[in-house]
Protein backbone atom coordinates (compact mmCIF):
# COMPACT_ATOMS: atom_id res chain seq x y z
CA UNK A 1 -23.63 1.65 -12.68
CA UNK A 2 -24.89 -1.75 -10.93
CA UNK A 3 -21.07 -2.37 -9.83
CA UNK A 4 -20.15 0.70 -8.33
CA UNK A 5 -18.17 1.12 -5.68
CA UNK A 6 -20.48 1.06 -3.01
CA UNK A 7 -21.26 -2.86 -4.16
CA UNK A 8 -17.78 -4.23 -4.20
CA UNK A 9 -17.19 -2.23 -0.61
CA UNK A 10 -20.33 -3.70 0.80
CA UNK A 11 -19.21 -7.41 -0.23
CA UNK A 12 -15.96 -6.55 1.88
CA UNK A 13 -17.53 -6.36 4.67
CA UNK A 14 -19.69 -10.17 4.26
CA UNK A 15 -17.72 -12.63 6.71
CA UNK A 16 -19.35 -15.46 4.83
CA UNK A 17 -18.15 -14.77 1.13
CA UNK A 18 -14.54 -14.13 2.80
CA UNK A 19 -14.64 -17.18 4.36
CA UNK A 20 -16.14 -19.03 1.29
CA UNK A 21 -14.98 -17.38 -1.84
CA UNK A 22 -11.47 -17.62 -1.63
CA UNK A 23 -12.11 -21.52 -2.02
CA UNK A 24 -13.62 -21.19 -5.47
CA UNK A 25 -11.26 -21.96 -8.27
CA UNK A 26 -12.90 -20.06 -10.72
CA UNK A 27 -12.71 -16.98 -8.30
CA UNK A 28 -8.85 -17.43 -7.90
CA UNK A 29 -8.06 -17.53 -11.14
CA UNK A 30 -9.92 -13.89 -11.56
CA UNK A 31 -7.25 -12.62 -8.84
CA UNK A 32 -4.47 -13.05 -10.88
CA UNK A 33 -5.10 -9.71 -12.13
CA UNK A 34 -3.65 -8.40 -9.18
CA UNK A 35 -1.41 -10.94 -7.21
CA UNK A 36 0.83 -13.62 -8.48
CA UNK A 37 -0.42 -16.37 -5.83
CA UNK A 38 -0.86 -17.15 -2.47
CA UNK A 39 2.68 -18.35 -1.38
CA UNK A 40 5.74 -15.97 -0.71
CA UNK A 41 7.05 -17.98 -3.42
CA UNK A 42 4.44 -16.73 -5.81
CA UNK A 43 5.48 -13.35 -4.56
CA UNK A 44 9.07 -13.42 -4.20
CA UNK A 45 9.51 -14.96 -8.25
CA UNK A 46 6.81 -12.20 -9.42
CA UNK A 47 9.77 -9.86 -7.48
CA UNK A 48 12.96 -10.90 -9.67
CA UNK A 49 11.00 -10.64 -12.67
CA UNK A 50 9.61 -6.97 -12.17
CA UNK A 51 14.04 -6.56 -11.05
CA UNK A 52 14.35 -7.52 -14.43
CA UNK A 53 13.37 -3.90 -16.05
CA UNK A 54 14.39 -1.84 -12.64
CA UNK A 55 11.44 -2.12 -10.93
CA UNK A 56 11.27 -2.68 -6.68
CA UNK A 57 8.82 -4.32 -4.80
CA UNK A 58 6.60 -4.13 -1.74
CA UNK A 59 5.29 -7.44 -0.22
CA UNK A 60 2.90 -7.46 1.67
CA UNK A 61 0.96 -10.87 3.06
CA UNK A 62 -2.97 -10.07 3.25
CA UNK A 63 -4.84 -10.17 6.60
CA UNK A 64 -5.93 -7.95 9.16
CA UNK A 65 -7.66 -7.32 12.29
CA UNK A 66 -6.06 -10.47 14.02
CA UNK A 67 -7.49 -11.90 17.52
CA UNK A 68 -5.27 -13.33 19.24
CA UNK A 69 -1.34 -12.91 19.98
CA UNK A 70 -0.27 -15.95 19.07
CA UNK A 71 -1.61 -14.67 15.37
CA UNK A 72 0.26 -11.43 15.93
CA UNK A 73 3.93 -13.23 16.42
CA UNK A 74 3.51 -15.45 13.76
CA UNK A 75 2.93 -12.59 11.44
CA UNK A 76 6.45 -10.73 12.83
CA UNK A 77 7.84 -14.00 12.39
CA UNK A 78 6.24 -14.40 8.72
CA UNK A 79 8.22 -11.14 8.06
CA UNK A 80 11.18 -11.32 9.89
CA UNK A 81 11.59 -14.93 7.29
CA UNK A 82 10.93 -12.42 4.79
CA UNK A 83 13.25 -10.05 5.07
CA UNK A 84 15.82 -12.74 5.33
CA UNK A 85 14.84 -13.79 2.07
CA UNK A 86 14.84 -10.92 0.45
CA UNK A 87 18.51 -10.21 1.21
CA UNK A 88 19.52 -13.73 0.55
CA UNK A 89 17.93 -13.61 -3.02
CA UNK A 90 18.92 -9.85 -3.27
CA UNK A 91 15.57 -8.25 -4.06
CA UNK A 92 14.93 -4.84 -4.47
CA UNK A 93 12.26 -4.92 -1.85
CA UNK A 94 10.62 -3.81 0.86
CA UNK A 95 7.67 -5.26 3.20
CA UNK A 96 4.44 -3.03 4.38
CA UNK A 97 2.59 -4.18 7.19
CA UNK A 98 -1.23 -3.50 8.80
CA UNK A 99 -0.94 -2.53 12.60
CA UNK A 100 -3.70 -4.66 13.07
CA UNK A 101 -1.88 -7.70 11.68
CA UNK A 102 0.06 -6.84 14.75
CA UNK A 103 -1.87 -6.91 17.06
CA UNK A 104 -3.47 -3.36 17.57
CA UNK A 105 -6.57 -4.23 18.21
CA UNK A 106 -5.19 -6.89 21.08
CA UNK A 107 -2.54 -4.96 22.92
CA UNK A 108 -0.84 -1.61 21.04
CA UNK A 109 2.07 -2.43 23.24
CA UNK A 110 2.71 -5.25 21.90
CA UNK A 111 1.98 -4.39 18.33
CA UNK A 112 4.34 -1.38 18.72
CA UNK A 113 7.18 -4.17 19.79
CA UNK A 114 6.61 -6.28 17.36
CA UNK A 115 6.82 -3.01 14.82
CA UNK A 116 9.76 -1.75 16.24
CA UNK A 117 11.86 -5.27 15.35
CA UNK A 118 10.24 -5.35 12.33
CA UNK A 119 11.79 -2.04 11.77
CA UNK A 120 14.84 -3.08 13.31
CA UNK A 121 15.03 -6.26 10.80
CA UNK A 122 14.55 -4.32 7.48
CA UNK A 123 17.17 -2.07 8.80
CA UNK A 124 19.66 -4.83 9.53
CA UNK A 125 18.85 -6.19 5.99
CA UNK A 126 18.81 -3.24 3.95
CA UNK A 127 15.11 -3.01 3.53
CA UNK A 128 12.55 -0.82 4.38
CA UNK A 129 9.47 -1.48 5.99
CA UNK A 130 6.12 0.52 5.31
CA UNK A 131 3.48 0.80 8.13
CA UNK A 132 -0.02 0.69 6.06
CA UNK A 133 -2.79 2.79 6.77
CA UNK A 134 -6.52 0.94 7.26
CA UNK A 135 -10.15 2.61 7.93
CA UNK A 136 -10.26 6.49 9.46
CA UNK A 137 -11.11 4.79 12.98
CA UNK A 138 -7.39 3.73 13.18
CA UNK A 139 -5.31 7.14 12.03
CA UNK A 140 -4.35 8.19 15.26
CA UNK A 141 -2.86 5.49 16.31
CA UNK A 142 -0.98 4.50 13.11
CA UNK A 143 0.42 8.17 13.02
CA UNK A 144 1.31 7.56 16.98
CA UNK A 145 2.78 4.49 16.09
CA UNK A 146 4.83 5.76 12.79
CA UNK A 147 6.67 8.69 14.83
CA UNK A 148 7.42 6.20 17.42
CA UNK A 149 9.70 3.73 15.45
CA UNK A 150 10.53 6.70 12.80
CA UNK A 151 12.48 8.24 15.80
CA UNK A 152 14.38 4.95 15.74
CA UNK A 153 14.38 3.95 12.64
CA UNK A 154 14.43 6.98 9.74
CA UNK A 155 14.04 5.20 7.01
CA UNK A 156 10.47 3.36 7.94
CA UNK A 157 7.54 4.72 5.39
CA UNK A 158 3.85 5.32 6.14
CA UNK A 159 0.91 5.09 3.66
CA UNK A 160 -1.63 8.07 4.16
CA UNK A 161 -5.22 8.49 2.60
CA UNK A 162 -6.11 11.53 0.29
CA UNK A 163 -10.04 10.43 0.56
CA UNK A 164 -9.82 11.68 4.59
CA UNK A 165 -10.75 15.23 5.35
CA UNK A 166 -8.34 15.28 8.22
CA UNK A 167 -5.16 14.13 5.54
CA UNK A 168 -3.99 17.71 5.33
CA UNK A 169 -3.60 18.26 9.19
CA UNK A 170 -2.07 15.08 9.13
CA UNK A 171 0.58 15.36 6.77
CA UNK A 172 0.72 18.81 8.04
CA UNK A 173 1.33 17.08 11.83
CA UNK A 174 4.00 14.59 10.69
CA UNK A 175 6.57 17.03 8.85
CA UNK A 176 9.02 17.22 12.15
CA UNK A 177 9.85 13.94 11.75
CA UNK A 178 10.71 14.56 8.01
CA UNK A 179 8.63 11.81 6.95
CA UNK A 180 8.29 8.60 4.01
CA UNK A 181 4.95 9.29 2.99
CA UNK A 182 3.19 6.92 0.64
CA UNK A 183 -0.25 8.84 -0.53
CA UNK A 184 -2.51 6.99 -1.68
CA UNK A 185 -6.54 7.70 -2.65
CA UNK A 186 -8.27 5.78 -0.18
CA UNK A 187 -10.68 2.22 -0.81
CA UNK A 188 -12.28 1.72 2.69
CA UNK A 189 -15.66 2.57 2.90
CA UNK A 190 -16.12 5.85 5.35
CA UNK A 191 -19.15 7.94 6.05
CA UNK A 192 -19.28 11.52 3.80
CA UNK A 193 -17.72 13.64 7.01
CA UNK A 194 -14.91 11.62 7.16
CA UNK A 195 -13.93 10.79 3.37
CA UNK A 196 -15.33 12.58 -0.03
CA UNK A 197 -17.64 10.85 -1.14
CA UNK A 198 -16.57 11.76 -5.35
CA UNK A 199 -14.12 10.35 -6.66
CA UNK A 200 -13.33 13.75 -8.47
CA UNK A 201 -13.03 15.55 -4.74
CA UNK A 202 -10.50 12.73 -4.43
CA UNK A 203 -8.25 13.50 -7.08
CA UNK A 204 -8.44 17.42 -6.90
CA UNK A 205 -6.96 16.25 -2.24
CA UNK A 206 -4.97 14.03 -4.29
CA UNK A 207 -3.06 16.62 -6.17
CA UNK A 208 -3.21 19.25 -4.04
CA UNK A 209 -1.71 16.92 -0.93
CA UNK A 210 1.19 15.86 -3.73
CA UNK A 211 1.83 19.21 -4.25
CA UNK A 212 2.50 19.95 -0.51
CA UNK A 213 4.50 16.55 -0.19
CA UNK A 214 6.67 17.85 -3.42
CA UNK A 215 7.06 21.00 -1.94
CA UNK A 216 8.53 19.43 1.50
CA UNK A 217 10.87 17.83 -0.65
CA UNK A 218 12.35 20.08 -2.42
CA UNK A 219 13.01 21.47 1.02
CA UNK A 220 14.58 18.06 2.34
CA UNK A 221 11.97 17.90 4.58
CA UNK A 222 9.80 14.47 2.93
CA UNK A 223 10.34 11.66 1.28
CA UNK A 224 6.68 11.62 -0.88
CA UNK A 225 5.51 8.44 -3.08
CA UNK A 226 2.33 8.49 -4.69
CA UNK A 227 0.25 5.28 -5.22
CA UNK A 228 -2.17 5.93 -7.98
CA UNK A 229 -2.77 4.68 -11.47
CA UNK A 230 -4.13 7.64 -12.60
CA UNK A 231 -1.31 8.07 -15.51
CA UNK A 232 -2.84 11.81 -16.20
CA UNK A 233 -2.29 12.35 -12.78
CA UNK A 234 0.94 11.20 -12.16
CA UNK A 235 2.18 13.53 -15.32
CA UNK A 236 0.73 16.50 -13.51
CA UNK A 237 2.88 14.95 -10.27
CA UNK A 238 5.85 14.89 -12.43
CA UNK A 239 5.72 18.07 -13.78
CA UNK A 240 4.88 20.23 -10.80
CA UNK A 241 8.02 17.78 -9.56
CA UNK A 242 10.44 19.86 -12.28
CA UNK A 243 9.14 23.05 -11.79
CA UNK A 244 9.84 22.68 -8.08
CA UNK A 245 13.28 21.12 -8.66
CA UNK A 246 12.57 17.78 -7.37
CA UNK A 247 14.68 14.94 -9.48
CA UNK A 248 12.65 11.77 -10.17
CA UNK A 249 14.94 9.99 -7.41
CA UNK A 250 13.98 12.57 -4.71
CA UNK A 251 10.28 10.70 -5.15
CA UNK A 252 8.31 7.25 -6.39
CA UNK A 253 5.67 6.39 -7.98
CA UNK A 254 4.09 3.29 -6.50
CA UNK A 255 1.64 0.70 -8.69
CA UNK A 256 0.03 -2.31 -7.58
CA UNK A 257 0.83 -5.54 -9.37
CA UNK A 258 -0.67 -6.47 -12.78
CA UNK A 259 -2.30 -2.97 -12.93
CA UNK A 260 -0.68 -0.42 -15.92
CA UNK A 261 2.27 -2.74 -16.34
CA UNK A 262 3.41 -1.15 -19.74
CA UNK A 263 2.78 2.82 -17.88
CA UNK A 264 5.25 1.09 -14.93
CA UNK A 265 7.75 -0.06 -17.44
CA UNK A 266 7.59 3.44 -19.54
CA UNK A 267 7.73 5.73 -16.23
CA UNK A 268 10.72 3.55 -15.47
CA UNK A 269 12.65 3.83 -18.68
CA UNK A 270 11.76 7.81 -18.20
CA UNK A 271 13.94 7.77 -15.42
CA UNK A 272 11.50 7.81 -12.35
CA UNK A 273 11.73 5.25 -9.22
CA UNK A 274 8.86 2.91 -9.81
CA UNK A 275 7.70 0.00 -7.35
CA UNK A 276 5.06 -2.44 -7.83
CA UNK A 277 3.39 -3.95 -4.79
CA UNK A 278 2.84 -7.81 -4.70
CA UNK A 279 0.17 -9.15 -2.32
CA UNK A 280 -0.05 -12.66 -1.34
CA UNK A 281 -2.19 -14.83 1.02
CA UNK A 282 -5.00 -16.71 1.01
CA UNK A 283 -6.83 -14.19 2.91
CA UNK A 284 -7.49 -12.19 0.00
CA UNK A 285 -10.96 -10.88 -0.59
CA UNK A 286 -11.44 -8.01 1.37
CA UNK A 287 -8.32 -6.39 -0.22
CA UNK A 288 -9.59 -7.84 -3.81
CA UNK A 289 -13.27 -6.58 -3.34
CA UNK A 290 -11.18 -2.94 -2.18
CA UNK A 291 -9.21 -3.31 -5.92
CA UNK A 292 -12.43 -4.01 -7.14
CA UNK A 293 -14.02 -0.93 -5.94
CA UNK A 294 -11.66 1.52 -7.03
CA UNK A 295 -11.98 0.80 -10.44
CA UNK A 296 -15.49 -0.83 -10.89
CA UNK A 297 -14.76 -1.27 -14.33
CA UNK A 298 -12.39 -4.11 -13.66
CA UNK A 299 -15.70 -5.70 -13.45
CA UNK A 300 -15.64 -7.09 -17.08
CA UNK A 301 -11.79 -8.47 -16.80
CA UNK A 302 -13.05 -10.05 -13.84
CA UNK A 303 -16.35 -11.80 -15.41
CA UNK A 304 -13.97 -13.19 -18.36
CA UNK A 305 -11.74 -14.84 -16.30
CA UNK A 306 -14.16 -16.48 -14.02
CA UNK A 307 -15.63 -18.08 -17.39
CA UNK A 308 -11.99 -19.04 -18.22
């Protein structure tokens, strides 16, 4: 396939289309596939409607990897705003935030602060806030830094990657702290020792890991979501869900915006806790070119809207 996922992950990584692209028209309109807009606006209407037929949401505001602190406390104030919002205009939502968007990479001191009153906020405001997972090279530190404000805040949720070889341990490691566990496949490009390379691998970790996260449940040890779009897979979730006694409120299912809206809407209506997440930002390519890569075939969506 000459749009595999190899391509779309190597134009992820080009500095110049990120900085270029995202002013194209044409290419903007081709994201509407998967976010609303740019503005919290954008993201905050695209919220009530999904309300509408039960659905929650998870914002999140694109970016990563900032430089500088100032950058850092603007995004904890971009989300402290948020979560205002979201309890003024009573949305069933939560945020989910990148470390590095908080400054990781600058000072982990100061990124855990700014996490910790972000955690403190969507407590306050009857939210929840999700600490997102990015490449293998930053695991440790976003498991270090989920037990830390889980201690203080129980309800805060972490996203883990099924693609890693080291998930199992991981999951394995985070069980005292009866964890919020969002599991999700993986779309960052890693080397074949650290990530399977087939997508088949994938799913087979996929299951198996939701099986161990259902199992911790039943036991009232785990909270477990599971972000795919895989609808054969998430009936195999749901069944191995019954047979262990797990009601569809005791876990989620977790979809990205714009992608299997009518399997969203019909897992809802079955009774299970569904939750669409809305991104927003101009800074949007990396995480489009990641969409992009996990299902190449988007490819021909993608062409037709460019061409209007």
């Amino acid at each position: 396939m000459p749009f595999g996922r190899g391509f779309f992950l190597a134009l992820a990584k080009s500095s110049f289309l990120n900085d270029h692209v995202t002013q194209w028209g044409f290419v903007k309109r081709a994201t509407k596939r998967f976010m609303p807009g740019e503005t919290p606006e954008d993201a905050m209407a695209a919220s009530a409607a999904l309300a509408a037929d039960g659905r929650g949401t998870i914002f999140t505001k694109l970016g990563e990897a900032v430089t500088e602190p100032s950058e850092a406390a603007a995004v904890r104030d971009h989300y402290v705003w948020l979560f205002d919002q979201i309890k003024t205009k009573g949305l069933p939502a939560h945020v989910s935030v990148k470390p590095t968007q908080l400054g990781l990479d600058i000072d982990p001191k100061l990124c855990a602060e700014y996490t910790m009153e972000l955690a403190a906020k969507a407590h306050a405001t009857g939210s929840i806030l999700w600490i997102d997972m990015e490449d293998s090279s930053y695991v440790d530190r976003t498991i270090a830094l989920y037990k830390q404000v889980k201690a203080a805040y129980a309800d805060t949720g972490i996203a883990i990657q099924a693609y890693l070889l080291r998930t199992p341990k991981d999951i394995a490691d985070l069980m005292p702290v009866n964890p919020i566990v969002r599991l999700v496949k993986g779309a960052y490009s890693e080397p074949a020792h650290v990530a399977f390379p087939r997508k088949a691998d994938t799913d087979r970790a996929f299951y198996e890991l939701s099986d161990t996260l259902l199992k911790a449940a039943a036991a009232g040890k785990c909270l477990p979501i599971f972000g795919t779009h895989d609808i054969a897979l998430v009936g195999r979730i749901a069944a191995r869900a019954q047979e262990l006694g797990v009601a569809p409120g005791k876990f989620e299912i977790h979809m990205l915006y714009g992608i299997k809206d009518a399997e969203q809407q019909r897992l809802r209506a079955d009774g299970h806790t569904v939750k669409t997440l809305v991104s927003y930002g101009s800074a949007w390519f990396k995480w489009y070119m990641r969409r992009l890569a996990e299902r190449p075939a988007n490819i021909g969506f993608v062409l037709r809207s460019m061409l209007g």
